[in-house]
C-alpha atoms as a PDB file:
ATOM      1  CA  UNK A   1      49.208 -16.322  32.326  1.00  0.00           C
ATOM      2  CA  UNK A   2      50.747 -18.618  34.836  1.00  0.00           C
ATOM      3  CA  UNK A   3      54.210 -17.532  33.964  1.00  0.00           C
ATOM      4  CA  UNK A   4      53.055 -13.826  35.017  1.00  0.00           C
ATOM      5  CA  UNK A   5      51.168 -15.347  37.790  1.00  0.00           C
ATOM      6  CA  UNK A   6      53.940 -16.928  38.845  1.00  0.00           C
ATOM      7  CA  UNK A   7      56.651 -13.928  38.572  1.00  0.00           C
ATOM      8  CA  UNK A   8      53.973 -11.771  40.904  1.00  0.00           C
ATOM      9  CA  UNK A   9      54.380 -14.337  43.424  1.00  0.00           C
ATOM     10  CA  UNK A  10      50.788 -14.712  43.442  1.00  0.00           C
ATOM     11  CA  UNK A  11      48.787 -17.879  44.193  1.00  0.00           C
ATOM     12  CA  UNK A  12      45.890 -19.036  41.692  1.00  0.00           C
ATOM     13  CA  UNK A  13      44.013 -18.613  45.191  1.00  0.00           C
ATOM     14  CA  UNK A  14      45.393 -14.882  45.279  1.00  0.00           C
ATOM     15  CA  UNK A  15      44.156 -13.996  41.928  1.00  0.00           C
ATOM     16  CA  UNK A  16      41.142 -15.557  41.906  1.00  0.00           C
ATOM     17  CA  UNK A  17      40.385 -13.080  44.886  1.00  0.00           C
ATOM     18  CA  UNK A  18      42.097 -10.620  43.052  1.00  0.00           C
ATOM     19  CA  UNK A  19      39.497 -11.393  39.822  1.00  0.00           C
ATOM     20  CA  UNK A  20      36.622 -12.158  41.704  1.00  0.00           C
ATOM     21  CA  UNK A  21      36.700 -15.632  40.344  1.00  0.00           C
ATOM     22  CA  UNK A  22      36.936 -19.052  41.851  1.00  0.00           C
ATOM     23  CA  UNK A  23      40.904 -20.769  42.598  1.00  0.00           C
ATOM     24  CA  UNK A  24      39.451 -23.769  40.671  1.00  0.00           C
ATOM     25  CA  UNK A  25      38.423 -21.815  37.627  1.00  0.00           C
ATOM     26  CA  UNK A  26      41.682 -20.231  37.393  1.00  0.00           C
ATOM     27  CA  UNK A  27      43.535 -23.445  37.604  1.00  0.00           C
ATOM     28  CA  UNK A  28      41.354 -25.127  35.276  1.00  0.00           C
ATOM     29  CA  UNK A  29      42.314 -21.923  32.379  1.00  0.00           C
ATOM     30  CA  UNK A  30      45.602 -22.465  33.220  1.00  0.00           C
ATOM     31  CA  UNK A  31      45.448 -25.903  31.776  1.00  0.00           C
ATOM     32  CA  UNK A  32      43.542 -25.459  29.093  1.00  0.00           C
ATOM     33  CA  UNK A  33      40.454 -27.569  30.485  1.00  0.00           C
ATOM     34  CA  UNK A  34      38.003 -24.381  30.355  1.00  0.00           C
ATOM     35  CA  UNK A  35      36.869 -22.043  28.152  1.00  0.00           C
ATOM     36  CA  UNK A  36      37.266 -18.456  28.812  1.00  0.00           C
ATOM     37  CA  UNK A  37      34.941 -15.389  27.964  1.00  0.00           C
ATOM     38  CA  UNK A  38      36.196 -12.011  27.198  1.00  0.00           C
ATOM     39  CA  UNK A  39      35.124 -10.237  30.289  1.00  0.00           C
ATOM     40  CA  UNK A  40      37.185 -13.019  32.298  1.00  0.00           C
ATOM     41  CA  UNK A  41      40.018 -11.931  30.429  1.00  0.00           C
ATOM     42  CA  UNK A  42      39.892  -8.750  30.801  1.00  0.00           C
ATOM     43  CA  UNK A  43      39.862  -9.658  35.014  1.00  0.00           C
ATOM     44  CA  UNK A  44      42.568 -11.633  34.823  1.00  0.00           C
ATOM     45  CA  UNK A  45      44.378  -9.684  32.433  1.00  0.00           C
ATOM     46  CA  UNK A  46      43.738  -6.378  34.837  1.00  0.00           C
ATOM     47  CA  UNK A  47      44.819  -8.639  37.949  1.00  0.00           C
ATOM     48  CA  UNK A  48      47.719  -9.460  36.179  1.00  0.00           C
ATOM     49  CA  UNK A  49      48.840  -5.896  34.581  1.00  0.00           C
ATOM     50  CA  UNK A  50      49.107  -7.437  31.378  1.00  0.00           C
ATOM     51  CA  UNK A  51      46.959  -6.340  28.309  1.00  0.00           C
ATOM     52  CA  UNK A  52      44.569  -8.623  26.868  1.00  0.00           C
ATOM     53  CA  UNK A  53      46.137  -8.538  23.575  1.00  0.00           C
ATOM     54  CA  UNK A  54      49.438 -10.244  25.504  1.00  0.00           C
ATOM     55  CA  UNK A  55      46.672 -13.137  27.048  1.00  0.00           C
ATOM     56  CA  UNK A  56      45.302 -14.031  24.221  1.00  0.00           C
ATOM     57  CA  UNK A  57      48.645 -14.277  22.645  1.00  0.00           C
ATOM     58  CA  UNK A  58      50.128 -16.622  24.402  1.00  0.00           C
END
């Protein structure tokens, strides 16, 4: 996720907007320290024009 993140050129601030989710929540995924649910993957994963299936891979 924050490789793709990161080749957008988007800030965890940007897709947090983008996801309707807070910066520090997406930060917080990105290092492991949180939990996610399905329907906050799907955001992200939507934000990011990646399928779940690639999220959840990685």
């Amino acid at each position: 996720m924050r490789l793709r993140r990161a080749d957008l050129k988007i800030s965890q601030e940007k897709l947090a907007e983008l996801c309707g989710l807070h910066r520090t929540y997406i930060g917080a995924v990105e290092r492991s320290e949180r939990n996610i649910s399905i329907d906050n993957i799907e955001k992200i994963s939507t934000a990011l024009g990646m399928g779940i299936t690639v999220i959840l891979s990685e």
